[in-house]
Protein backbone atom coordinates (compact mmCIF):
# COMPACT_ATOMS: atom_id res chain seq x y z
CA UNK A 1 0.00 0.00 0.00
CA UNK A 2 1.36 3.35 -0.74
CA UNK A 3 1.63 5.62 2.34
CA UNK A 4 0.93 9.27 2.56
CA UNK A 5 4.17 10.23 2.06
CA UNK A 6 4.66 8.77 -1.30
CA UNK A 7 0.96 10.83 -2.39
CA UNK A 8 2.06 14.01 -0.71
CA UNK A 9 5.69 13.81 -2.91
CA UNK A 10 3.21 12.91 -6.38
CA UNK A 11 0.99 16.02 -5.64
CA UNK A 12 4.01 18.18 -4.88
CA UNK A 13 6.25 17.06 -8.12
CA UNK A 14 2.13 17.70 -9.89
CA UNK A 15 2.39 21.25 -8.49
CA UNK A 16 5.49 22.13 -9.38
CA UNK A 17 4.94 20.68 -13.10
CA UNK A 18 1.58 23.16 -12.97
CA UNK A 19 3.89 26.08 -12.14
CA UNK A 20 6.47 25.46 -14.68
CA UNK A 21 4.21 25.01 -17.28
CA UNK A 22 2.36 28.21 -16.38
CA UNK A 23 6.20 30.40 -15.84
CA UNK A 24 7.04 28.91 -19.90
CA UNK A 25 3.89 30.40 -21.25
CA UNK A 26 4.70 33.84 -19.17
CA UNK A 27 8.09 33.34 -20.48
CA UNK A 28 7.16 33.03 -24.44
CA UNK A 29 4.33 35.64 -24.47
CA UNK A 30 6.87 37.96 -22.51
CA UNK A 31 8.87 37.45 -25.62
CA UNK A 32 5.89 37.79 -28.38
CA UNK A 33 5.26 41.59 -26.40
CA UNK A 34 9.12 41.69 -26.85
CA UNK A 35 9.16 41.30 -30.17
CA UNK A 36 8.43 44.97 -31.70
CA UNK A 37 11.58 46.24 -29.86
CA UNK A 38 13.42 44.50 -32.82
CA UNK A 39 14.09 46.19 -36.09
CA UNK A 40 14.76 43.81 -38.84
CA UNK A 41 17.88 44.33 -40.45
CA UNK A 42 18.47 42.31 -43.30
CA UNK A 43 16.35 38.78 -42.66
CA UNK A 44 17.94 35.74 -44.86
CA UNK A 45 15.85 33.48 -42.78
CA UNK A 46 13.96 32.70 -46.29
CA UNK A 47 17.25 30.70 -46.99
CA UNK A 48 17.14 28.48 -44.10
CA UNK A 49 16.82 24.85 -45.42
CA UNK A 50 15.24 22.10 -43.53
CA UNK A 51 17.72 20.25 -41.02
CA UNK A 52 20.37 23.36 -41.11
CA UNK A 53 22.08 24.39 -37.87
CA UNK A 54 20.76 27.89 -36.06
CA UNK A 55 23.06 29.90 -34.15
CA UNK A 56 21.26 32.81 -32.07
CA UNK A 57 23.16 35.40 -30.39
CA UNK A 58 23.07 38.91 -28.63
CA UNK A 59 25.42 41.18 -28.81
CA UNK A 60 26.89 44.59 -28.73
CA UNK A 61 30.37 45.75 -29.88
CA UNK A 62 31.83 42.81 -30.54
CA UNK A 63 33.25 43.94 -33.91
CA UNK A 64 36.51 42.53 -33.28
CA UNK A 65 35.51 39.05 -32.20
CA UNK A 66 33.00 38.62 -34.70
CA UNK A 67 35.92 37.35 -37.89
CA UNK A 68 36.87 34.52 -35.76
CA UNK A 69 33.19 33.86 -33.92
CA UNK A 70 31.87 33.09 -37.21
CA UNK A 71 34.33 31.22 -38.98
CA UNK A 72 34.89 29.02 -36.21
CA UNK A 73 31.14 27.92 -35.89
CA UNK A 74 30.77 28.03 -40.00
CA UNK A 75 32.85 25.25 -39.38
CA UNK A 76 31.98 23.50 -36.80
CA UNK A 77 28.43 23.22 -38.78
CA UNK A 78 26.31 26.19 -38.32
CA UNK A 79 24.46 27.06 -41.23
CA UNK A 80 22.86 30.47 -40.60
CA UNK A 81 23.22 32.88 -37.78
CA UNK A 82 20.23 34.72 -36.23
CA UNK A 83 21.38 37.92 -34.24
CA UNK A 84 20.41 40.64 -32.18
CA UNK A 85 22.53 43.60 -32.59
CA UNK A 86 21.95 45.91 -29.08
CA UNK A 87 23.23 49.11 -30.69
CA UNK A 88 26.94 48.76 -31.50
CA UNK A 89 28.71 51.39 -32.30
CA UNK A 90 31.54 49.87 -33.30
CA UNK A 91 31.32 48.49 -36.73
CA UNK A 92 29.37 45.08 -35.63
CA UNK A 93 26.53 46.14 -37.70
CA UNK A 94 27.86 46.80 -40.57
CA UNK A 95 30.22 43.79 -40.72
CA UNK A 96 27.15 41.32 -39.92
CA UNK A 97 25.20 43.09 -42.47
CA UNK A 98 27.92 42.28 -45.21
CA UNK A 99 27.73 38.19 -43.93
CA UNK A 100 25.70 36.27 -46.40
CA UNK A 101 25.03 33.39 -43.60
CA UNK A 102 23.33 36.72 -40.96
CA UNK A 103 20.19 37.41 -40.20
CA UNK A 104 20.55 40.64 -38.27
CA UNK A 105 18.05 42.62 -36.23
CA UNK A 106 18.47 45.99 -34.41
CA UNK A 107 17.20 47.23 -31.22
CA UNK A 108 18.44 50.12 -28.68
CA UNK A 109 15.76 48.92 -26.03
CA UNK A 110 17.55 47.62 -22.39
CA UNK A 111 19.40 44.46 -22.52
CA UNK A 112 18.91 43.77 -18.85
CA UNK A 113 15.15 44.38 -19.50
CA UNK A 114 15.11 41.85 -22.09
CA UNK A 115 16.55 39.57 -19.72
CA UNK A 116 19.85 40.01 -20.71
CA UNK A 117 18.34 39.59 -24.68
CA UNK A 118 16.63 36.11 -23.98
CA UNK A 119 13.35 37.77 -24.49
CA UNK A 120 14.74 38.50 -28.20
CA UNK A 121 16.28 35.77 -29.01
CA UNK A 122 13.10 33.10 -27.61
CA UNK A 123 11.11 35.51 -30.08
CA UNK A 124 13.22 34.78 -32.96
CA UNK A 125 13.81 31.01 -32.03
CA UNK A 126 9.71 30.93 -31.79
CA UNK A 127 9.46 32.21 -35.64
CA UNK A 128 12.40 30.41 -37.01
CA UNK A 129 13.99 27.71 -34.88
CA UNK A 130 11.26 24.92 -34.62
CA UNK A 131 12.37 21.49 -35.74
CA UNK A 132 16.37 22.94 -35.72
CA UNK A 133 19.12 21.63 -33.74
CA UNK A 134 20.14 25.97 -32.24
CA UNK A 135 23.08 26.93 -30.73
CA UNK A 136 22.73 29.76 -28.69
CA UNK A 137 25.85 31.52 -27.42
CA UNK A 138 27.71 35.18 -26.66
CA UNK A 139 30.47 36.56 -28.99
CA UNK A 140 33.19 35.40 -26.47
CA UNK A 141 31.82 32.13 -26.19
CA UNK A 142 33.38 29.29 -28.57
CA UNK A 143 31.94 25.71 -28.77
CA UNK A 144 34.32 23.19 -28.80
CA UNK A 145 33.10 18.97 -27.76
CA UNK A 146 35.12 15.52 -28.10
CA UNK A 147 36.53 14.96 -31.58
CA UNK A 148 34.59 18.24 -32.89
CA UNK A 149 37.66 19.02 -35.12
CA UNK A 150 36.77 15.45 -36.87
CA UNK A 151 33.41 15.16 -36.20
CA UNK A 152 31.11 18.34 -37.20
CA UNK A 153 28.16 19.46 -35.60
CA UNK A 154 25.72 17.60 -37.71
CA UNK A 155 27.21 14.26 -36.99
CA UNK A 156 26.98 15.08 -33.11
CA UNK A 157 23.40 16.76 -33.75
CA UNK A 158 22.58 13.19 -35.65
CA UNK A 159 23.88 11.08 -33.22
CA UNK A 160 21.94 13.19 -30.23
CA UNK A 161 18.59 12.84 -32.33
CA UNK A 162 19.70 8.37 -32.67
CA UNK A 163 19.97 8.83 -28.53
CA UNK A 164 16.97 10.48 -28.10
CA UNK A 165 18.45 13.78 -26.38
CA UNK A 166 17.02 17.30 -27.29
CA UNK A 167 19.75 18.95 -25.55
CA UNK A 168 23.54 18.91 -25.27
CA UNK A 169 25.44 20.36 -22.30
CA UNK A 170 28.57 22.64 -21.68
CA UNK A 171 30.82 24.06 -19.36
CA UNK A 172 31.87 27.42 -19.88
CA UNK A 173 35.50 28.00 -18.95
CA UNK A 174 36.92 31.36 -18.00
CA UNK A 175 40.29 31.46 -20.50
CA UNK A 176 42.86 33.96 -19.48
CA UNK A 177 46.80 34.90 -20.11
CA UNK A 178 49.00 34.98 -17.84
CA UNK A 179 50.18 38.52 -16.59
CA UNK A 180 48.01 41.29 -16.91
CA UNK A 181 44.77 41.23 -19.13
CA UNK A 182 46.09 44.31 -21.16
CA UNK A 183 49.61 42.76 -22.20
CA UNK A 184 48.95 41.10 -25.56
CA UNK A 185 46.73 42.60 -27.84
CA UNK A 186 44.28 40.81 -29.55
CA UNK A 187 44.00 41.09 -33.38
CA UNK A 188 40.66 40.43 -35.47
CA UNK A 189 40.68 36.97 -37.01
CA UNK A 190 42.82 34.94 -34.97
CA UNK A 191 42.24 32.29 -32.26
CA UNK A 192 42.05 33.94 -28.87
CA UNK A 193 43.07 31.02 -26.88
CA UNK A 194 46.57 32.20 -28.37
CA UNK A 195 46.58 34.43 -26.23
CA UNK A 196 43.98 32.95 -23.46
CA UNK A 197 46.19 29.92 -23.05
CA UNK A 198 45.27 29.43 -19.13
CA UNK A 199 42.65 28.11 -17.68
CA UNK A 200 41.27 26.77 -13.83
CA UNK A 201 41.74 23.08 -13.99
CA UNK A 202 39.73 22.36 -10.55
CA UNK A 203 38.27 24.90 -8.26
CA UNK A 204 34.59 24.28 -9.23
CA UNK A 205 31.14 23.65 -7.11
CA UNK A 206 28.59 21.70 -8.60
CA UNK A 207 24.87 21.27 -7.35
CA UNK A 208 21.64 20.15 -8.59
CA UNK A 209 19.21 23.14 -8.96
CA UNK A 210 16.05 22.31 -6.88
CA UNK A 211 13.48 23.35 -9.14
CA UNK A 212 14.63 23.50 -12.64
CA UNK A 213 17.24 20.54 -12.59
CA UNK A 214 20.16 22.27 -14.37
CA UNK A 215 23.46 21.85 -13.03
CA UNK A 216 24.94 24.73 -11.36
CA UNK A 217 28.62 25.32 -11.53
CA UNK A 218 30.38 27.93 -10.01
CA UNK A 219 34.26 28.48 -10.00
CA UNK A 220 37.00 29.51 -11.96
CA UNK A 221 39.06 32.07 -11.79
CA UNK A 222 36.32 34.83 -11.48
CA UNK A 223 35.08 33.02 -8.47
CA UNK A 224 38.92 32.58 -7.12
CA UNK A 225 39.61 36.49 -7.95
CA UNK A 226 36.42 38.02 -7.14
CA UNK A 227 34.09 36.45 -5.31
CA UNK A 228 36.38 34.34 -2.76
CA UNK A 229 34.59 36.25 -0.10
CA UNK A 230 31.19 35.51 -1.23
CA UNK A 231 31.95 32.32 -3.61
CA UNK A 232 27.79 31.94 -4.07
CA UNK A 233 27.87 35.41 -5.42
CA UNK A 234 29.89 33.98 -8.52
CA UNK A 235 28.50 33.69 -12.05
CA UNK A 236 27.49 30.24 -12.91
CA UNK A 237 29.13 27.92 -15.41
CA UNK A 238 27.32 25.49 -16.90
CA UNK A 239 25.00 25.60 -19.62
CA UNK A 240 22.71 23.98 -22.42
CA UNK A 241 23.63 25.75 -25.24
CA UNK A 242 22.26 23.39 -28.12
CA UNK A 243 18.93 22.21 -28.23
CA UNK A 244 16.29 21.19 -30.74
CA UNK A 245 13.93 23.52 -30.52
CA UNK A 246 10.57 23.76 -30.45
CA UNK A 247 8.57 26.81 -30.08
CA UNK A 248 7.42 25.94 -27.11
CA UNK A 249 10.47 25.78 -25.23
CA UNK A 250 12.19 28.80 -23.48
CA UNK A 251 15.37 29.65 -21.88
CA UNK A 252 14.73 30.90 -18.30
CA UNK A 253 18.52 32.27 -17.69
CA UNK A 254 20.32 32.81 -20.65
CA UNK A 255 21.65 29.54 -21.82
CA UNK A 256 21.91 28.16 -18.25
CA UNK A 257 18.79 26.34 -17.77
CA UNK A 258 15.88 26.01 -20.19
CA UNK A 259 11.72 24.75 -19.99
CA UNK A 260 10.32 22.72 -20.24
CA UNK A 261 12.94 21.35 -17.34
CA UNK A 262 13.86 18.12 -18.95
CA UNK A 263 16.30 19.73 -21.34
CA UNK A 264 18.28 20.40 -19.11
CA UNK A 265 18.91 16.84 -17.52
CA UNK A 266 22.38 16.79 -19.79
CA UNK A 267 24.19 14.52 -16.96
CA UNK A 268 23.79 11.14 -15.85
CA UNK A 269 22.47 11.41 -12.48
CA UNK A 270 23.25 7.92 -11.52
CA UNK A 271 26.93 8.13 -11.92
CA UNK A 272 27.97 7.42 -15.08
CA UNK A 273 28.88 9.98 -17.81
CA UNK A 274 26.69 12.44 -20.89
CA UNK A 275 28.79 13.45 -23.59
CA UNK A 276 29.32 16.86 -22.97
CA UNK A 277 31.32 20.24 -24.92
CA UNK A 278 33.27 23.35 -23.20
CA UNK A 279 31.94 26.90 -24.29
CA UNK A 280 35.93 28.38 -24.56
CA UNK A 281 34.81 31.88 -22.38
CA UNK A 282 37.23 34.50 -24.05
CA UNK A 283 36.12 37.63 -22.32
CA UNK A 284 39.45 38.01 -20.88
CA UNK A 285 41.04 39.71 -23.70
CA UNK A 286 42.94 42.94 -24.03
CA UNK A 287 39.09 44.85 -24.43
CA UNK A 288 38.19 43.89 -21.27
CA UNK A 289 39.50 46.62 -19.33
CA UNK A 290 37.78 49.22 -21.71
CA UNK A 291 34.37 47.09 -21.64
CA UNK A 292 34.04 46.93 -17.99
CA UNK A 293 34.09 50.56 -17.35
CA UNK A 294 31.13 51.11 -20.22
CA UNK A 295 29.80 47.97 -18.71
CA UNK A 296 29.47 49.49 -15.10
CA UNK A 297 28.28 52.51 -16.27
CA UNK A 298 25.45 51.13 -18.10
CA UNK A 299 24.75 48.21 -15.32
CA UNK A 300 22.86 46.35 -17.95
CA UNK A 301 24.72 42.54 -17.73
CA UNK A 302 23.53 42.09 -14.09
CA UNK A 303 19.88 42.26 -12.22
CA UNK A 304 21.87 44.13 -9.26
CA UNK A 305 24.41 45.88 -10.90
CA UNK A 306 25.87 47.49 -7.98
CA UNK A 307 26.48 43.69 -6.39
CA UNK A 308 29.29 43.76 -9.07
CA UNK A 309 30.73 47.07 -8.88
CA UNK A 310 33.78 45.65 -7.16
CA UNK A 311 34.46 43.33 -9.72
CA UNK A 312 34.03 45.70 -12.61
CA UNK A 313 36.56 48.22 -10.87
CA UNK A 314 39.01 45.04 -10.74
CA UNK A 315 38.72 44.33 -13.94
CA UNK A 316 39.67 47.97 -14.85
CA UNK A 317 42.12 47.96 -13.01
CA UNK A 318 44.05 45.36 -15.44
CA UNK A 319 44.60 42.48 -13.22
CA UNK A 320 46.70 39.11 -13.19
CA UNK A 321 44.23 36.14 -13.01
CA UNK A 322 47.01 33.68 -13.26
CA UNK A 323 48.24 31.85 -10.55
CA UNK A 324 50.80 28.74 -9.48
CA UNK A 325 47.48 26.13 -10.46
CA UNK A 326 46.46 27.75 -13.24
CA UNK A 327 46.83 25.12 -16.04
CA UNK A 328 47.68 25.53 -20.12
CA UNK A 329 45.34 24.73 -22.43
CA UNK A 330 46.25 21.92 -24.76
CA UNK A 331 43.14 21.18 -26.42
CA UNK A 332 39.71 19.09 -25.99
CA UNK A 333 41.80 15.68 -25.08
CA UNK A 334 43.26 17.43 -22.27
CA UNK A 335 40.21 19.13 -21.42
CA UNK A 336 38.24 15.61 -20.97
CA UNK A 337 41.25 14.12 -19.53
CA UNK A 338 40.71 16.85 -16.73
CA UNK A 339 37.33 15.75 -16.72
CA UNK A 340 35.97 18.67 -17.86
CA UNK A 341 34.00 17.41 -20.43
CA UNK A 342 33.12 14.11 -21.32
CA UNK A 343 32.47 12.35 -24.75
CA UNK A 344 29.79 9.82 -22.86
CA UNK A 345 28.99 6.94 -25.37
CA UNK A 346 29.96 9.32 -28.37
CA UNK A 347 32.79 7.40 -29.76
């Protein structure tokens, strides 16, 4: 006989599965009211072929990332690239505009009142994205997942539909150089783990979130620099940045955690191992110093900006984020020899 207990835990997980449901539909019409802050650019999307690759980004002045951004994920597999230009002023929207794999849109409304441009980019992945494998990521963030300079994004994408997964998970992984942040200066076009050759090997907290599932990561040299005194305070690291969408899904924090909450189940919770990429997290280039000041000043990349004043004014002040364990970067075989990423049963 089932005891009280076990019917109290089934109407609880029922309630909670109510709620959920009801916070994704706030979530997506949030986004279709959302939708006339964008201003359509050029739109390609008439090009987009059944079974192509989506990438959907936000992003503002990233003019100087952009030559490498794209060419890296051109090859990795992406087909066409749906993005929300927040108001650059720095070329970015020109140079997308000249890309013949770009869809581009414009807006000057609030990033942070966009939720940090999810609101834009769940609009955009509602019109265009169902029945497409999407990658969703920053500028500074560059997939990279076991044997992916072999083995291209539609073979994993393939080999996730044979499984039948819906969602692929990542760790993103704060690269830096070692002396100050302002030594080496980055040029358009290349790699930036040239210069970001460092990385934190092990410093990282892991826990189940509660409600939504997704695994939240915390660590890294930000947390080691920054937040040491309040190490919950640090930004979290893992996320599900490739999915195959459907337009009813929604991300709830950026790429970090997604609805309907099965997506992101990307780990094996009784032990074992999920294949699993590394989103290369280049922030830490020579810009950064420059970008943190605007970045304060506009307090748009944080719900309490003033929470992260301190760390801005480090930033600016053109630190040293290596250390005596910091750890070279050698590539994804080190990087899942470290454990940092796994290739699962992808072989």
């Amino acid at each position: 006989m089932r005891s009280g207990a076990h019917f109290r835990e089934q109407a609880a997980a029922l309630a909670m599965a109510y709620r959920l449901r009801w916070k994704r539909r706030r979530l997506l019409w949030r986004s279709f009211r959302k939708r006339r802050q964008l201003r359509a650019a050029i739109d390609r999307t008439a090009a987009i072929r059944p079974g192509a690759i989506l990438a959907f980004s936000t992003m503002r002045n990233e003019a100087i990332r952009l030559p490498f951004f794209l060419e890296h994920h051109r090859k990795l597999g992406v087909d066409h690239f749906l993005i929300v230009d927040n108001d650059s002023t720095d070329g970015t929207h020109d140079y997308l505009m000249q890309q013949p794999d770009v869809s581009l849109w414009h807006t000057k409304h609030s990033y942070r009142l966009s939720r940090f441009g999810v609101d834009w980019l769940t609009w955009l992945q509602m019109r265009h994205a169902h029945g497409h494998w999407c990658l969703t990521v920053d500028a500074d963030e560059i997939l990279i997942y076991p044997f992916h300079d072999t083995r291209p994004l539609p073979a994993l994408t393939q080999w996730l539909d044979r499984q039948g997964a819906a969602s692929f998970g990542a760790l993103m992984l704060d690269m830096y150089p070692k002396g100050k942040l302002s030594a080496q200066t980055y040029a358009a076009g290349a790699d930036p783990c040239d210069i970001l050759t460092w990385f934190d090997a092990g410093n990282y907290m892991m826990q189940k979130h509660k409600t939504l599932h997704n695994l939240w990561i915390q660590g890294g040299p930000r947390a080691r620099m920054f937040f040491h005194e309040k190490p919950r305070r640090a930004p979290t690291m893992g996320k599900v940045p490739l999915i195959k969408w459907d337009r009813r899904y929604a991300y709830v924090s950026s790429a970090h955690s997604a609805l309907p909450r099965r997506l992101n189940r990307v780990y094996d919770e009784a032990g074992g191992e999920c294949a699993s990429g590394i989103l290369l997290h280049t922030k830490f280039l020579h810009m950064i110093t420059e970008k943190s000041a605007e970045e304060k000043d506009r307090r748009e990349h944080f719900a309490n900006s003033r929470l992260y004043d301190a760390y801005y004014d480090s930033l600016t002040d053109d630190p040293n984020l290596w250390c005596d364990r910091s750890t070279r970067y050698r590539g994804w075989r080190h990087l899942e020899a470290l454990g940092l990423m796994s290739r699962g049963t992808w072989l």
